[in-house]
Protein backbone atom coordinates (compact mmCIF):
# COMPACT_ATOMS: atom_id res chain seq x y z
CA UNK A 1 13.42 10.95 -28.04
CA UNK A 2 12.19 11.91 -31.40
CA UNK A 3 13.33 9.74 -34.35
CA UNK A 4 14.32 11.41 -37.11
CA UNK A 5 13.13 10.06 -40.55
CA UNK A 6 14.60 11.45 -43.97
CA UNK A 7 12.85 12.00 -47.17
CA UNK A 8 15.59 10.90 -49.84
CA UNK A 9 12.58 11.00 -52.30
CA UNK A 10 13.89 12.21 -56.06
CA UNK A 11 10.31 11.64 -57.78
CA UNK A 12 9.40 13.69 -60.42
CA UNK A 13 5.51 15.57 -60.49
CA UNK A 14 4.25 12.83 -62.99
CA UNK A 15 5.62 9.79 -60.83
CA UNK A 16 4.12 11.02 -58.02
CA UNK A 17 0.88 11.97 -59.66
CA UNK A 18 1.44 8.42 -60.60
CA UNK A 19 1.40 7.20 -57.40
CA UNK A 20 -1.67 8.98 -56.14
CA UNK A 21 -3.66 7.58 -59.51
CA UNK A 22 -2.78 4.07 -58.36
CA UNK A 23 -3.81 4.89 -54.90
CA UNK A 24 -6.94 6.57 -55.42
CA UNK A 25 -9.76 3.79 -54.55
CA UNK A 26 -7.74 3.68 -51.09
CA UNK A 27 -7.89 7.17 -50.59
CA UNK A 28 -11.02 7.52 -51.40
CA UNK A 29 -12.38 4.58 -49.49
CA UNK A 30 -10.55 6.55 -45.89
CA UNK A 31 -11.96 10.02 -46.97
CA UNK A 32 -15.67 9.06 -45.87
CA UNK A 33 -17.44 11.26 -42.33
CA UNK A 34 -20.89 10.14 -41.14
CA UNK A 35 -20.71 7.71 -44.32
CA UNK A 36 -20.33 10.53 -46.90
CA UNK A 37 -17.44 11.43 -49.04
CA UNK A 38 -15.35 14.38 -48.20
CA UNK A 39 -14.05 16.38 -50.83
CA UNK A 40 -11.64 18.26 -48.54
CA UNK A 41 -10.33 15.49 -46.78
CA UNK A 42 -9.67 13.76 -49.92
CA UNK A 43 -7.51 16.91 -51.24
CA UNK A 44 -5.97 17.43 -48.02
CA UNK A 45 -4.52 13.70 -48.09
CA UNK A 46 -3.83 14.18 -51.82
CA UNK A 47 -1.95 17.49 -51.31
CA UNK A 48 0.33 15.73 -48.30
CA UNK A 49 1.23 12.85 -50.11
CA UNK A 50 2.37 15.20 -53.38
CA UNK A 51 4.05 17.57 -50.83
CA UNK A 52 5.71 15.01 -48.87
CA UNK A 53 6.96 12.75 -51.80
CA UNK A 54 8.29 16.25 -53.55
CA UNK A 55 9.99 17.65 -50.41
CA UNK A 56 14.10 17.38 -51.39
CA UNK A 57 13.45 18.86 -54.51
């Protein structure tokens, strides 16, 4: 059985930008392959964090 879980999220684009500035050195730090930094890992996390919080909108 699949648990539903609801976004009641009402962030606006600089709150959430926000929270992805304050969250960056953790990001960052989880966005390393083969000990090198990922560029498109990083923007894919960054993307689904800004899409996710931004959903209900």
């Amino acid at each position: 059985m699949k648990k539903e879980i609801f976004n009641n999220f009402t962030l606006t684009d600089e709150e959430v930008m926000n929270i992805i500035d304050t969250y960056q050195n953790l990001i960052k730090r989880h966005c390393k392959v083969s000990m090198k930094f990922d560029e498109d890992l990083y923007q894919e996390i960054v993307f689904n964090i800004f899409k996710t919080l931004t959903r209900n909108r």
